[in-house]
C-alpha atoms as a PDB file:
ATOM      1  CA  UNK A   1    -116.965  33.961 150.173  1.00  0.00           C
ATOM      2  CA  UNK A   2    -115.318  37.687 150.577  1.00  0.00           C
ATOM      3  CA  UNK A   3    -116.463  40.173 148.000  1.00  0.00           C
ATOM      4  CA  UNK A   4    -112.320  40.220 147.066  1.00  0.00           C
ATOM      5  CA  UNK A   5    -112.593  36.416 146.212  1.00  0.00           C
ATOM      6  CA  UNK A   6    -115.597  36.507 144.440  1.00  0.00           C
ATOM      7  CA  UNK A   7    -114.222  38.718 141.931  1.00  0.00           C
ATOM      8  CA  UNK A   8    -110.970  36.982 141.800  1.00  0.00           C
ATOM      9  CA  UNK A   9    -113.149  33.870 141.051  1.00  0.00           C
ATOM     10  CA  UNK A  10    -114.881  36.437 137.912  1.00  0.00           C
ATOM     11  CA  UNK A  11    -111.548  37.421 136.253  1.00  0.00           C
ATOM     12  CA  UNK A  12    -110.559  33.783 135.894  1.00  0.00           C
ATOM     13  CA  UNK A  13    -113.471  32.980 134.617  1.00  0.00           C
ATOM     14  CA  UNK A  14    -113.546  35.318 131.875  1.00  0.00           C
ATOM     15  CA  UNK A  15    -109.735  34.681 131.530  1.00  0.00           C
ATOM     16  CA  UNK A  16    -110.307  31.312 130.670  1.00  0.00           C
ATOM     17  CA  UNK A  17    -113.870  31.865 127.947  1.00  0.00           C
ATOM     18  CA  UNK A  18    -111.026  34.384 126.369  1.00  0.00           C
ATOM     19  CA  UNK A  19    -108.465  31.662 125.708  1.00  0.00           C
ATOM     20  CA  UNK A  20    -109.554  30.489 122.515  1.00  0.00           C
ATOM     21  CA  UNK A  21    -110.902  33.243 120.840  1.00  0.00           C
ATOM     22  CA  UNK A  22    -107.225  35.047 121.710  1.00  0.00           C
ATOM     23  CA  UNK A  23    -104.888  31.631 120.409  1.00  0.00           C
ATOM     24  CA  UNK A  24    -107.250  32.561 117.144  1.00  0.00           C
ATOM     25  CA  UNK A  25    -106.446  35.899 116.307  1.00  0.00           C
ATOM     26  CA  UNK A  26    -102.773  34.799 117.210  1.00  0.00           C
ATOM     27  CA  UNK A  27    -103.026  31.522 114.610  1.00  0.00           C
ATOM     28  CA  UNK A  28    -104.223  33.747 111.942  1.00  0.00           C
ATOM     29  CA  UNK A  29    -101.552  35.250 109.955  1.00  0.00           C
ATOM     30  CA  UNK A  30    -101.082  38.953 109.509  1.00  0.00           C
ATOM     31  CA  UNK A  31    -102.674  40.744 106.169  1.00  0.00           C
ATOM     32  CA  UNK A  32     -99.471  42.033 104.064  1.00  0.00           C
ATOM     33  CA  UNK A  33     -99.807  45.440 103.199  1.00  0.00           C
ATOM     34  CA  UNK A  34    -100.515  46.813  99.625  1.00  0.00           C
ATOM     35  CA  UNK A  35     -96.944  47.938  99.432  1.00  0.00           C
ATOM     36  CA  UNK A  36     -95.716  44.451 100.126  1.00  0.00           C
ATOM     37  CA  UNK A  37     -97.880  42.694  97.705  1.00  0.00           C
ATOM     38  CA  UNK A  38     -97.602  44.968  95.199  1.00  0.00           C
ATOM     39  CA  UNK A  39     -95.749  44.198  91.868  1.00  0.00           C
ATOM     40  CA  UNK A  40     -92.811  46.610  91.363  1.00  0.00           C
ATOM     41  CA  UNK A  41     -93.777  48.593  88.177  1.00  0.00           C
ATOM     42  CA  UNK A  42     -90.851  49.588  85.820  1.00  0.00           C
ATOM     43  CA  UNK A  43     -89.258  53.042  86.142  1.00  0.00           C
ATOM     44  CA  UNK A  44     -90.716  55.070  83.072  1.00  0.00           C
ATOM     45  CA  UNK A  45     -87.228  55.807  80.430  1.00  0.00           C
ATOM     46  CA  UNK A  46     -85.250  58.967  80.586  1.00  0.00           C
ATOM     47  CA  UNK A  47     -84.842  61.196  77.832  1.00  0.00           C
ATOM     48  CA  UNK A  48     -82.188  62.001  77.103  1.00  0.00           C
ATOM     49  CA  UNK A  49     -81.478  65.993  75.915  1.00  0.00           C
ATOM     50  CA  UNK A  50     -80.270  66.090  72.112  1.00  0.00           C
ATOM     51  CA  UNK A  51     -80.552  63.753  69.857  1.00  0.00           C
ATOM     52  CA  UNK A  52     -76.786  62.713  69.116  1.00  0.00           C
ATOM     53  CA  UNK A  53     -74.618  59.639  69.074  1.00  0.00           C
ATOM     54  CA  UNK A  54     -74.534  57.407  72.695  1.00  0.00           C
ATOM     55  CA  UNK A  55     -72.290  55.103  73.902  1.00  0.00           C
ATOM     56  CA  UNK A  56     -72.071  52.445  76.717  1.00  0.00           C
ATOM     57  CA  UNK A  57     -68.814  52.786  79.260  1.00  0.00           C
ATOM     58  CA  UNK A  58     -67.091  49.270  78.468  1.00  0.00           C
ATOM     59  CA  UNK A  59     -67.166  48.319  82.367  1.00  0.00           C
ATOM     60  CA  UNK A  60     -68.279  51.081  84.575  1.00  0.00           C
ATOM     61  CA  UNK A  61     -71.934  51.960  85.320  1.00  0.00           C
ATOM     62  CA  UNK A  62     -71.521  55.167  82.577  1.00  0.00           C
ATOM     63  CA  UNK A  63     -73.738  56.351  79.610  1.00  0.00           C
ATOM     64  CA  UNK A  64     -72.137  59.702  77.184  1.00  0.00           C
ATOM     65  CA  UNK A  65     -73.668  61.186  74.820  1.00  0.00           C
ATOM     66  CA  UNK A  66     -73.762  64.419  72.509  1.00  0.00           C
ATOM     67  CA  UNK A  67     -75.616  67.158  71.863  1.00  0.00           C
ATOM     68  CA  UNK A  68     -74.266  69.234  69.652  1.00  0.00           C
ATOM     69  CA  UNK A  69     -71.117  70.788  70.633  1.00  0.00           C
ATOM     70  CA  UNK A  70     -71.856  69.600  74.092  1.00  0.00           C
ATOM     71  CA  UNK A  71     -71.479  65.675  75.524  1.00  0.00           C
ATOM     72  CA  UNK A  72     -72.572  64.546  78.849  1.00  0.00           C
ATOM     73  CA  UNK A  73     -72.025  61.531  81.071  1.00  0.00           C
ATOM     74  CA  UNK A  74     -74.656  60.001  83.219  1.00  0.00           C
ATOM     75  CA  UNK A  75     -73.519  57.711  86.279  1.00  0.00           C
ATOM     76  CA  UNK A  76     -76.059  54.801  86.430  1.00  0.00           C
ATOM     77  CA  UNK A  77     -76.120  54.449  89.727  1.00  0.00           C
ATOM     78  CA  UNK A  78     -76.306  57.704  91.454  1.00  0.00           C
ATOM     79  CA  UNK A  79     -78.248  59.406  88.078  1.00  0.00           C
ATOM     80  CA  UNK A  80     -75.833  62.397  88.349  1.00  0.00           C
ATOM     81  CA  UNK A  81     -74.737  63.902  84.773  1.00  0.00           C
ATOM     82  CA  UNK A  82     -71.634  65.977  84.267  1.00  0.00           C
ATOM     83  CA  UNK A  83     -71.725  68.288  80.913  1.00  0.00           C
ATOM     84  CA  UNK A  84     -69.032  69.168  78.910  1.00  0.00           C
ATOM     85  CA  UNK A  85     -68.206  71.258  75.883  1.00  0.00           C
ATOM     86  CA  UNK A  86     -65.915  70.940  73.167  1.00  0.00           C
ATOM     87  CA  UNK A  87     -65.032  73.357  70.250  1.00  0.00           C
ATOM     88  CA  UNK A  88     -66.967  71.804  66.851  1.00  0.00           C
ATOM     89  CA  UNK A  89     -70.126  69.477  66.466  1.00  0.00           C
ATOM     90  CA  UNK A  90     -69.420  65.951  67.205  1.00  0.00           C
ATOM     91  CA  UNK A  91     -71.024  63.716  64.909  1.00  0.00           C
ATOM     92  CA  UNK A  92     -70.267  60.494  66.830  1.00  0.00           C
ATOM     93  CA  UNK A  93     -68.691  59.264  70.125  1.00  0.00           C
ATOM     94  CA  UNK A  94     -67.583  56.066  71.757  1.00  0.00           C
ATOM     95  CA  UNK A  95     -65.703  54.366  74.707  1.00  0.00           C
ATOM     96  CA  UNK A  96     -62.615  52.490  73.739  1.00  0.00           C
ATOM     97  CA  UNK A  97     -62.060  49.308  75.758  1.00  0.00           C
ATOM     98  CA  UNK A  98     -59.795  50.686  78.286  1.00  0.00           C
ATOM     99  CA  UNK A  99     -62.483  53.765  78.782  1.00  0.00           C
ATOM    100  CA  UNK A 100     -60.911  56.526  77.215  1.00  0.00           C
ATOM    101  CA  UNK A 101     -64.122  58.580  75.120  1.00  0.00           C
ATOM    102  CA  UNK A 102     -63.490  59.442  71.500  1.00  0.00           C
ATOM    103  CA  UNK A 103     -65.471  62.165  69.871  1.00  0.00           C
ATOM    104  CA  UNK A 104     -65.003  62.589  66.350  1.00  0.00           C
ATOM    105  CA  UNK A 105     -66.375  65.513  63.890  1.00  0.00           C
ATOM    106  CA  UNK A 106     -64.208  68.602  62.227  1.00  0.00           C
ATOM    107  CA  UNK A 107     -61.509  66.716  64.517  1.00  0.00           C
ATOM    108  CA  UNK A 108     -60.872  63.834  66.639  1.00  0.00           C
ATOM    109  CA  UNK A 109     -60.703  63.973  70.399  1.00  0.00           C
ATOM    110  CA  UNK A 110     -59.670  61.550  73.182  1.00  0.00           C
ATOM    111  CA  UNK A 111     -60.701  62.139  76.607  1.00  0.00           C
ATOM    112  CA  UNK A 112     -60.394  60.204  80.170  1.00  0.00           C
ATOM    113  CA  UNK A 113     -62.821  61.229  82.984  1.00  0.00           C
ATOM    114  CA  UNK A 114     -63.321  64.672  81.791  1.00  0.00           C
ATOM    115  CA  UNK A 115     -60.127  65.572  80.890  1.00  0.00           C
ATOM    116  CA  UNK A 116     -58.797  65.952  77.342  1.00  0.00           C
ATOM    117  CA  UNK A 117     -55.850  63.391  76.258  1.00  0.00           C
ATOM    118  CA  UNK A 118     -55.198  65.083  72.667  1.00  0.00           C
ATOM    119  CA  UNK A 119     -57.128  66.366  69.550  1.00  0.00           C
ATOM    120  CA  UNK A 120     -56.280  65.442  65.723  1.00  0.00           C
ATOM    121  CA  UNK A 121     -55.861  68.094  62.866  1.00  0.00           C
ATOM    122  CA  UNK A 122     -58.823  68.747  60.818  1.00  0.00           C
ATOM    123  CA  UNK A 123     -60.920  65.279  59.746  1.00  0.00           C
ATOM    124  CA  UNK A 124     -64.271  65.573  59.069  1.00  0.00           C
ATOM    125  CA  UNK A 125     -64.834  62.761  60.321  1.00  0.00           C
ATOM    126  CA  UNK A 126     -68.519  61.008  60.215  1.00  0.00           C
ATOM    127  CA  UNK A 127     -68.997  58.505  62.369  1.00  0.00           C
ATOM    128  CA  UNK A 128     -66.715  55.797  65.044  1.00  0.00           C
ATOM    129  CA  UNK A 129     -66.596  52.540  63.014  1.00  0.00           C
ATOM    130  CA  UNK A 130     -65.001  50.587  65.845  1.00  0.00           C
ATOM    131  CA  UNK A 131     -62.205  51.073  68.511  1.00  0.00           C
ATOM    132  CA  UNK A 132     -59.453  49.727  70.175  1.00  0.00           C
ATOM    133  CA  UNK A 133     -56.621  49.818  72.925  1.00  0.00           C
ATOM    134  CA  UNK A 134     -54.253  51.489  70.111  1.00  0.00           C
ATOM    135  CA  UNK A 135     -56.622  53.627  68.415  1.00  0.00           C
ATOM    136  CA  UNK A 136     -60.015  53.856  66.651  1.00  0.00           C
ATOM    137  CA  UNK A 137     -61.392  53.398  63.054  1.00  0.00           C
ATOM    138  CA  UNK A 138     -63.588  56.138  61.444  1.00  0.00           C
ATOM    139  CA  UNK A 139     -64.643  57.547  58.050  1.00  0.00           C
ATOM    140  CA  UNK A 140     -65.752  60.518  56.765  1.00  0.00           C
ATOM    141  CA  UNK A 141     -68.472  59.992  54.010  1.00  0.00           C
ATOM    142  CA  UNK A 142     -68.826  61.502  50.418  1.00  0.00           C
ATOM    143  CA  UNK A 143     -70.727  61.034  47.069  1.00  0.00           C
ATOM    144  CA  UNK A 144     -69.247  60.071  43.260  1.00  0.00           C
ATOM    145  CA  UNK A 145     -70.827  60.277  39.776  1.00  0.00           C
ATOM    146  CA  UNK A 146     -71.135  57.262  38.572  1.00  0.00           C
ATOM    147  CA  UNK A 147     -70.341  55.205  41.904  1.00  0.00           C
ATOM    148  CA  UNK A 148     -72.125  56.441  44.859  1.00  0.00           C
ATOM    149  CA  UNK A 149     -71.520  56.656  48.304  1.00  0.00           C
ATOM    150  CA  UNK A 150     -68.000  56.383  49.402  1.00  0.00           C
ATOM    151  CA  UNK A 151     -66.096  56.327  52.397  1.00  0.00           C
ATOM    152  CA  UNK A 152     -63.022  57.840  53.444  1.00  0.00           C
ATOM    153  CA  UNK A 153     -61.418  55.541  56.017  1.00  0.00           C
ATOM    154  CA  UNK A 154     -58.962  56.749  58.647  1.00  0.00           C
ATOM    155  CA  UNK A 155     -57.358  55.430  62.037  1.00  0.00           C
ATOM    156  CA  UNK A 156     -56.840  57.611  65.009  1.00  0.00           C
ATOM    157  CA  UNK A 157     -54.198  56.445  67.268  1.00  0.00           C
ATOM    158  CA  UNK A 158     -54.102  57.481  71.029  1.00  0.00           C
ATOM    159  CA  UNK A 159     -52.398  60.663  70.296  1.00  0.00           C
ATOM    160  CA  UNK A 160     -54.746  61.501  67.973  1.00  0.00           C
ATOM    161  CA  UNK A 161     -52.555  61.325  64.828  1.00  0.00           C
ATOM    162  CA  UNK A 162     -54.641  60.147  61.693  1.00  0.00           C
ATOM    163  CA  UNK A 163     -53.801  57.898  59.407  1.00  0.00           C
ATOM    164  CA  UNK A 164     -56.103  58.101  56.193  1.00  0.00           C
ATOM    165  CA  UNK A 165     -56.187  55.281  53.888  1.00  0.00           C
ATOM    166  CA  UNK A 166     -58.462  55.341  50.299  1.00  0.00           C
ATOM    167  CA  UNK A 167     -61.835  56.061  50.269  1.00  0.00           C
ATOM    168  CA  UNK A 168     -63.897  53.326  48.878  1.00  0.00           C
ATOM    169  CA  UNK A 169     -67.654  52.997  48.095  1.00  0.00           C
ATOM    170  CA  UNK A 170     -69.981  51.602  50.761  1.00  0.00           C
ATOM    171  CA  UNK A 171     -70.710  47.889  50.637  1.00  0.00           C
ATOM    172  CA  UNK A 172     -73.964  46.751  48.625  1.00  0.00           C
ATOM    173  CA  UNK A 173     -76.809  47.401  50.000  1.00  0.00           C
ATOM    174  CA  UNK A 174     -75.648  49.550  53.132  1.00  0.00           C
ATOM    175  CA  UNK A 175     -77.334  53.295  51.900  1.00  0.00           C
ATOM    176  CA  UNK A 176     -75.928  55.331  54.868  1.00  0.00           C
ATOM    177  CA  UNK A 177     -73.212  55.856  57.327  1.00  0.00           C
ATOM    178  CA  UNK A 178     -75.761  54.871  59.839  1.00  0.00           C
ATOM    179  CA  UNK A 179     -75.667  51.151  58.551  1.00  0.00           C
ATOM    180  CA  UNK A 180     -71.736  50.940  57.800  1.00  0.00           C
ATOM    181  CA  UNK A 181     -70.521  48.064  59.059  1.00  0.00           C
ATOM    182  CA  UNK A 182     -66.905  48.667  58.187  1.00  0.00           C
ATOM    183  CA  UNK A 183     -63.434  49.073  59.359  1.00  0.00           C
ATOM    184  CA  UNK A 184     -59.903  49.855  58.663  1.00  0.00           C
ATOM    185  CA  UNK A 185     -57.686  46.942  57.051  1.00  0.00           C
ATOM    186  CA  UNK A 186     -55.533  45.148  59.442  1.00  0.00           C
ATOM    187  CA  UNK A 187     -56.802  46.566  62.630  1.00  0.00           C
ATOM    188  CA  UNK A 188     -59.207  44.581  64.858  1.00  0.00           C
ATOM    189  CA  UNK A 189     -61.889  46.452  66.994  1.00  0.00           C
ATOM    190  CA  UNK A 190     -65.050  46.987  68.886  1.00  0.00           C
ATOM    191  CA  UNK A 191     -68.010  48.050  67.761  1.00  0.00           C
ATOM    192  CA  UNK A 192     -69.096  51.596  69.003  1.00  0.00           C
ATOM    193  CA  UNK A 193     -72.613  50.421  70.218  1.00  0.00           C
ATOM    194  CA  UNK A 194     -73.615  46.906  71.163  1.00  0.00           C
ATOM    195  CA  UNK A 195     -77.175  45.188  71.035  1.00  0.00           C
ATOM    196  CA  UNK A 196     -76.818  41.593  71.790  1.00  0.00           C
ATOM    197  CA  UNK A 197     -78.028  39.520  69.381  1.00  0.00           C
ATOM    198  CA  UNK A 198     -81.718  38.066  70.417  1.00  0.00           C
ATOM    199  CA  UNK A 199     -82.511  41.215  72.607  1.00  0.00           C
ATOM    200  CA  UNK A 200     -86.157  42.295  72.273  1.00  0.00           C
ATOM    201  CA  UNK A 201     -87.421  45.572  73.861  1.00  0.00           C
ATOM    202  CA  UNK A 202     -90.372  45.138  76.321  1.00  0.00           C
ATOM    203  CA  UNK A 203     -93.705  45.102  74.369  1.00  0.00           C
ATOM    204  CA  UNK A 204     -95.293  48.489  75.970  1.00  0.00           C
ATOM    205  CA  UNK A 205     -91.905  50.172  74.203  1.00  0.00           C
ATOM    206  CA  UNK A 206     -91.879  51.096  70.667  1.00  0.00           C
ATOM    207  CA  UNK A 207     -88.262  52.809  70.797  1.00  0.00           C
ATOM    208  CA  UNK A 208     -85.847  50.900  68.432  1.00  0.00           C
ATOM    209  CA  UNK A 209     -82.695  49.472  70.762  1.00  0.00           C
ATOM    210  CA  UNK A 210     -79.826  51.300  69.519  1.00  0.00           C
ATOM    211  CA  UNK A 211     -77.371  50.461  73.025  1.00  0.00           C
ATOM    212  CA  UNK A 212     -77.097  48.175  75.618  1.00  0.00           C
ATOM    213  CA  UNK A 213     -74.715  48.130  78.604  1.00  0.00           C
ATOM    214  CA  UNK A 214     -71.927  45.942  79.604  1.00  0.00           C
ATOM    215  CA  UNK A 215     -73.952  44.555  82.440  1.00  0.00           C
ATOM    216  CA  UNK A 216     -77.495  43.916  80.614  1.00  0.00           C
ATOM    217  CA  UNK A 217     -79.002  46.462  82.910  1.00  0.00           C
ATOM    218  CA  UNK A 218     -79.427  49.520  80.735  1.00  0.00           C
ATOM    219  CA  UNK A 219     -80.631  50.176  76.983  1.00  0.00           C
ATOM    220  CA  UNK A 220     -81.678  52.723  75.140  1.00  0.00           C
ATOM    221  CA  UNK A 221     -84.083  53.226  72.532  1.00  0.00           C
ATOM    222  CA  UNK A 222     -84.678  55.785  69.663  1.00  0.00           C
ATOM    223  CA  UNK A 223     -88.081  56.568  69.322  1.00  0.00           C
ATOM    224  CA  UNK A 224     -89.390  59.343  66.725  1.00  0.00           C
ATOM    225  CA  UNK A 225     -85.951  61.212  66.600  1.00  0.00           C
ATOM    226  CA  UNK A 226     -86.027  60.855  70.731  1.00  0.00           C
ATOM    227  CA  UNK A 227     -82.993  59.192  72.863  1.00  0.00           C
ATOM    228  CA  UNK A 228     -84.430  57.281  76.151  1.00  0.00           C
ATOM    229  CA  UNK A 229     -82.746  55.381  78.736  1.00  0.00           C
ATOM    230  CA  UNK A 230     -84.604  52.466  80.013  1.00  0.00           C
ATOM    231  CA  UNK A 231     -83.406  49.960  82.711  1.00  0.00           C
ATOM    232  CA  UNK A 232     -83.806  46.423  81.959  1.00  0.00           C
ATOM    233  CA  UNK A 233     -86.274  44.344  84.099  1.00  0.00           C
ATOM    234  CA  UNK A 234     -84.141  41.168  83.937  1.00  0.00           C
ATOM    235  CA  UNK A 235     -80.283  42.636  83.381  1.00  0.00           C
ATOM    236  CA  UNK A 236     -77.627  40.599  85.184  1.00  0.00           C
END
């Protein structure tokens, strides 16, 4: 046999003792990574700056919220804020459900993607009891001698006229504005902040839901005097 043969003959031979050891290594499956088998850990919450009122955009992916004299909005999806100022402290905001923003304070103000609609005469207003296509209910908030807390009711309509109607003393047992569950007589609307009932913020959180979005996706918390944004780890 030729030296050439004989170590054709060799190769083969170790070719074939090879075989099983390499259909092995290709039957066993590949490790995953520690990035693939990792468990995705929740994003840690926001805070938000100030410590104002916040509201939910009725169907777009949109948080506002005040601080002060300013209000911002925060898109949900590309986390990009845009800051605005107006004139007076606002003491409450909402979204109405066509998404006009109302801020309400020393006056009343409706605004649609950054750009004023109108503003009201002088309210003092308090807080955004509910809202509507047509308008929005609010009250102002006082004290009496012998009856207690009282509040002065009013509806905005979209061109920021006001209608005030008599003030009245706060239901029993609601103490504050902050737990008013009121309205204006004869006009149906939304509540300014929504927290479905049977939500239940995630165990490791002790902030106190005060919003949730349209979509289930977003809430956010109030936790010693502090506004954060948390996403939701099963929204829809």
């Amino acid at each position: 046999m030729s030296r050439h043969a004989h170590r054709l003959c060799l190769a083969i031979a170790c070719a074939v003792a090879l075989l099983p050891a390499c259909r092995a290594g290709a039957a066993r499956p590949a490790l995953a990574s520690p990035t693939a088998s990792a468990t995705a850990e929740a994003a840690p919450p926001r805070l938000l700056a100030g410590a104002g009122a916040v509201a939910f955009h009725p169907s777009r992916p949109l948080l506002a919220w005040s601080d002060g004299k300013r209000w911002h909005v925060l898109d949900l999806h590309t986390g990009r804020v845009a800051d605005f100022a107006t004139d007076s402290e606002i003491a409450d905001l909402a979204y109405a459900p066509d998404g006009d923003l109302w801020l309400v304070g020393d006056r009343a103000e409706r605004w649609r993607d950054g750009r004023l609609g109108c503003r009201s005469e002088a309210a003092d207003l308090s807080r955004v009891l509910g809202t509507a296509d047509d308008g929005l209910a609010a009250a102002g908030y006082g004290h009496s001698d012998g009856v207690g807390p009282l509040r002065h009711p009013a509806w905005v309509d979209p061109r920021c006229a006001i209608t005030r109607y008599p003030a009245d003393p706060l239901p029993a047992g609601v103490a504050d504005a902050a737990s008013d569950p009121g309205g204006v007589a004869g006009k149906r609307t939304q509540p300014p902040r929504a927290v479905p009932a049977g939500f239940v913020a995630p165990a490791d959180s002790s902030a106190k839901p005060v919003a949730v979005s349209h979509d289930g996706r977003w809430w956010v918390g109030e936790d010693a005097g502090r506004l954060l944004l948390y996403r939701s780890a099963n929204g829809r």
